[in-house]
C-alpha atoms as a PDB file:
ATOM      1  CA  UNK A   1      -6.300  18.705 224.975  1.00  0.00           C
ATOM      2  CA  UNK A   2      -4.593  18.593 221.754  1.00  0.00           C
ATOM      3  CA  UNK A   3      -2.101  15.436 221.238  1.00  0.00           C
ATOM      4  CA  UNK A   4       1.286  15.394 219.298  1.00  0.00           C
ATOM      5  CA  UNK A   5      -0.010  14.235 216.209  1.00  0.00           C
ATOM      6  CA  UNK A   6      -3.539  16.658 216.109  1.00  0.00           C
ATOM      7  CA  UNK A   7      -2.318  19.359 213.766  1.00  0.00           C
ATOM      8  CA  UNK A   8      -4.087  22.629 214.708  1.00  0.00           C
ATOM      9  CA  UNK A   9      -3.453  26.390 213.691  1.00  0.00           C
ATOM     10  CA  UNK A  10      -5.255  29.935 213.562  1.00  0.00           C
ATOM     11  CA  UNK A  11      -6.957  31.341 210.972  1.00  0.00           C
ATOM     12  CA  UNK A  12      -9.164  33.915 210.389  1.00  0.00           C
ATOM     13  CA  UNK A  13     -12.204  31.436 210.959  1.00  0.00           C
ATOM     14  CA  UNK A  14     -11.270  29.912 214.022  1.00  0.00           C
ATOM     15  CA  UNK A  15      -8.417  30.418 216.777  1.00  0.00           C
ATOM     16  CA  UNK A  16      -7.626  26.654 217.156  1.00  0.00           C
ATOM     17  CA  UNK A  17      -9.283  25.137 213.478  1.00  0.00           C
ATOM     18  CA  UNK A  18      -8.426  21.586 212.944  1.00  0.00           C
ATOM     19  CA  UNK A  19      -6.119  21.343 210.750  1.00  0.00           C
ATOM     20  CA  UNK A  20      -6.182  17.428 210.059  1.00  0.00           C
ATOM     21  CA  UNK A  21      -8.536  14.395 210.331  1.00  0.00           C
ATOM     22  CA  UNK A  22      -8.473  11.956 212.921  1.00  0.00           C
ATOM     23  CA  UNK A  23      -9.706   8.282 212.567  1.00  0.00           C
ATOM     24  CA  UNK A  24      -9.340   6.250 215.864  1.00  0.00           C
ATOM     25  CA  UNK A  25     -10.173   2.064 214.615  1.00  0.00           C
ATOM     26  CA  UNK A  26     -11.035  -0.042 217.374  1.00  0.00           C
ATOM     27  CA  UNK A  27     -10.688  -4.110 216.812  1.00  0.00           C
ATOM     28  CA  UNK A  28     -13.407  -5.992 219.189  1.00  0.00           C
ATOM     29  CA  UNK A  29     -12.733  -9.843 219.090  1.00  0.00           C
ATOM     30  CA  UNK A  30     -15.378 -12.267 220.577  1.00  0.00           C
ATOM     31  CA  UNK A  31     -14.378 -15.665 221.315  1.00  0.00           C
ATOM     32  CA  UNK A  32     -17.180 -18.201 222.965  1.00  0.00           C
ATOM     33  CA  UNK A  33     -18.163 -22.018 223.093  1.00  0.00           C
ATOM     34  CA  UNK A  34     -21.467 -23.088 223.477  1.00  0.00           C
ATOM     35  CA  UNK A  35     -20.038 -26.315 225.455  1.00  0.00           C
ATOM     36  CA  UNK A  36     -16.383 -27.866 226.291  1.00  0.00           C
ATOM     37  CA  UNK A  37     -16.454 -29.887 223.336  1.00  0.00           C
ATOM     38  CA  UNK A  38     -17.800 -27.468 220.752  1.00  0.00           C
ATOM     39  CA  UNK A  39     -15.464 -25.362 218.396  1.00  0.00           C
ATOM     40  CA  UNK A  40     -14.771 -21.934 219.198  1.00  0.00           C
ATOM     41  CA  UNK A  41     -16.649 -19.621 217.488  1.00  0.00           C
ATOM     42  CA  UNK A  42     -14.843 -15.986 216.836  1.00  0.00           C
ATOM     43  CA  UNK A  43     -16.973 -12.843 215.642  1.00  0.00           C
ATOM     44  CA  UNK A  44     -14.925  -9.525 215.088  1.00  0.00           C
ATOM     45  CA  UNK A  45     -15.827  -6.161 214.204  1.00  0.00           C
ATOM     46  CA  UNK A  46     -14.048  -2.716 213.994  1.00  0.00           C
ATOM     47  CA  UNK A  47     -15.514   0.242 215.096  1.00  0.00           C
ATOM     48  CA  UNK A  48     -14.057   3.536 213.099  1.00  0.00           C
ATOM     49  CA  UNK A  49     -14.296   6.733 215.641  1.00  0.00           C
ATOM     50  CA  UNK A  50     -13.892   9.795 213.245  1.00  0.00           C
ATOM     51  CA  UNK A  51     -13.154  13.710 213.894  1.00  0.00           C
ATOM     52  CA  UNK A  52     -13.126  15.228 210.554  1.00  0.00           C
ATOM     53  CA  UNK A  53     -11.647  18.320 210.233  1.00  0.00           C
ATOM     54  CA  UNK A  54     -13.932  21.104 208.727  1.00  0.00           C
ATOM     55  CA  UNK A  55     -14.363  22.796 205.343  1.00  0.00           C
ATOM     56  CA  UNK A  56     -13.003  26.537 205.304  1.00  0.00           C
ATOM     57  CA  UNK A  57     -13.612  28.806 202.160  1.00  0.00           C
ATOM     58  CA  UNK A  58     -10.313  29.522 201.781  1.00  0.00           C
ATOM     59  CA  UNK A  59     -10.968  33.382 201.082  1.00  0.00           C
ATOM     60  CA  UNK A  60     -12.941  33.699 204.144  1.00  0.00           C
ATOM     61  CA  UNK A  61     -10.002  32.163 206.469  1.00  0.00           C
ATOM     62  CA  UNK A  62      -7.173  34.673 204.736  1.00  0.00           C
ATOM     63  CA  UNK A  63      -4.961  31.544 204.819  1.00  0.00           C
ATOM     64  CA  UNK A  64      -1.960  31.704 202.939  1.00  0.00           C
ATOM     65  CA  UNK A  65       1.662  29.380 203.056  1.00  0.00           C
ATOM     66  CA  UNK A  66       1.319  25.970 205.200  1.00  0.00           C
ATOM     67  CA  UNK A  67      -2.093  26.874 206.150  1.00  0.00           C
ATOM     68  CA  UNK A  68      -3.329  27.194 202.867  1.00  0.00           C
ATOM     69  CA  UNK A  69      -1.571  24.307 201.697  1.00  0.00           C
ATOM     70  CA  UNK A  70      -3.507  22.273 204.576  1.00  0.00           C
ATOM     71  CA  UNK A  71      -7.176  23.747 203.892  1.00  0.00           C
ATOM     72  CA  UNK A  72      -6.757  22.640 200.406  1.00  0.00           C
ATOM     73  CA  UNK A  73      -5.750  18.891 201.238  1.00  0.00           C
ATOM     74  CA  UNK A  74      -8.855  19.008 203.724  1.00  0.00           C
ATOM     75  CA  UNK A  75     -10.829  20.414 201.013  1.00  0.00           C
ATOM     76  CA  UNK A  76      -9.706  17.688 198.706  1.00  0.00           C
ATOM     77  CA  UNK A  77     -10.064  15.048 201.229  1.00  0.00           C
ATOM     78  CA  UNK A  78     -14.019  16.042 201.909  1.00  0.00           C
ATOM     79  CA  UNK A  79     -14.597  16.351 198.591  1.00  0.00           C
ATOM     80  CA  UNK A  80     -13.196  12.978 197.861  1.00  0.00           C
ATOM     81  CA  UNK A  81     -15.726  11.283 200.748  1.00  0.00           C
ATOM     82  CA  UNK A  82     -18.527  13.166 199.876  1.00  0.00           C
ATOM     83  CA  UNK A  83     -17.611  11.434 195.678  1.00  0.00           C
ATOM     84  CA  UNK A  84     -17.408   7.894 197.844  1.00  0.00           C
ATOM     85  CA  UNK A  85     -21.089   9.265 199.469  1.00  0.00           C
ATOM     86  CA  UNK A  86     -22.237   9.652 195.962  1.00  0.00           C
ATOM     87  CA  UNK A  87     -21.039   6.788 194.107  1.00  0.00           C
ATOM     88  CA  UNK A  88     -22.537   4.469 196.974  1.00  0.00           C
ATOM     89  CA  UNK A  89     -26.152   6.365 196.675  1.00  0.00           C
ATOM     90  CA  UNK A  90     -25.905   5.489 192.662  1.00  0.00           C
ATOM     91  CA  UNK A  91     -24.933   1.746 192.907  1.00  0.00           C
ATOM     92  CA  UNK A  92     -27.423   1.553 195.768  1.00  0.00           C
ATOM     93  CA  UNK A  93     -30.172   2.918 193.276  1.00  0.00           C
ATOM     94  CA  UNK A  94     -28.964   0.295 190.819  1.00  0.00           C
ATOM     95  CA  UNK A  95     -26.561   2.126 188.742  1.00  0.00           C
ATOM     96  CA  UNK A  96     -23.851   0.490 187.476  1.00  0.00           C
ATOM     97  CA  UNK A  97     -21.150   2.683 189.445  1.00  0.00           C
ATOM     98  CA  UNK A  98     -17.063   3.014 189.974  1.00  0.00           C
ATOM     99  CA  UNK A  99     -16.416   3.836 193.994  1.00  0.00           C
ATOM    100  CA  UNK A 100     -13.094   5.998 194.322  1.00  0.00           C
ATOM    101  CA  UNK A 101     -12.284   4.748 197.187  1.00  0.00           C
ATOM    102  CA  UNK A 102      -8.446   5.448 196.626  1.00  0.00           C
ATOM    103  CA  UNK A 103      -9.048   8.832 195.806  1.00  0.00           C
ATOM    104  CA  UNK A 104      -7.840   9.897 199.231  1.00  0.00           C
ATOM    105  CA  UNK A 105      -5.984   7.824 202.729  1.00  0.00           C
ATOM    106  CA  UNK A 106      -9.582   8.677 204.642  1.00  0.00           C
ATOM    107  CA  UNK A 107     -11.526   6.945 202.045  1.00  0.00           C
ATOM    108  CA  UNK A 108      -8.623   4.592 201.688  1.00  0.00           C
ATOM    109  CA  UNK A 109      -9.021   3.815 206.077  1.00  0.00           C
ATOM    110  CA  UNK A 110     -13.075   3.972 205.584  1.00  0.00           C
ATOM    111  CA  UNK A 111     -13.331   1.581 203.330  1.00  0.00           C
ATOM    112  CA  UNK A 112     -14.898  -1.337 204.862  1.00  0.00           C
ATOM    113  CA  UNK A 113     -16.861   0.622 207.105  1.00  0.00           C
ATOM    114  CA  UNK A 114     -18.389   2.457 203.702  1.00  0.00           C
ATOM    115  CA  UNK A 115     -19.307  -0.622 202.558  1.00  0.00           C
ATOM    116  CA  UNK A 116     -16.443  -1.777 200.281  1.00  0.00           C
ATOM    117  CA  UNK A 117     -15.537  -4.058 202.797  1.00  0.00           C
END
């Protein structure tokens, strides 16, 4: 089922295409003691559950108004991740490398869980 804030719409593609990403963060907290008197130790982590909505050619989909609008700021939002992708593979291969992570709000969320945490 689709919820109030999942944007979807028809093209020529796809009867019910995706029209918008979806990121879903979940915060896990651990708190334990090893014995009464000991501190509390506290480990945390976030796990990131993402639904990305897909890349359309926008000639193939006949899009045109609001939906074209929308497959262009997908398109744009892709193409900034796959730049993050990139920039990650250089700096891991030792080059000395700029991460655009603020090229887009999914980068932007993904951050930490890209490794520019």
């Amino acid at each position: 089922p689709v919820t109030k804030f999942r944007r979807v719409g028809q093209t020529n593609m796809n009867a019910d295409s995706s029209r918008s990403h979806s990121v879903f963060t979940i915060s896990v907290e651990s708190r334990t003691k090893a014995n009464p008197t000991a501190p509390v130790t506290k480990k945390s982590a976030l796990l990131h559950l993402v639904d990305l909505a897909g890349s359309e050619r926008q000639k193939s989909t006949d899009a045109a108004g609001e939906r074209l609008k929308e497959a262009s700021a997908i398109n744009k939002s892709l193409s900034a991740l796959g730049n993050v992708i990139k920039a990650l593979v250089d700096l891991a291969d030792g080059k000395e490398r700029h991460v655009p992570y603020r090229d887009s709000k999914l980068t932007f969320l993904l951050k930490d869980a890209l490794g520019g945490g």
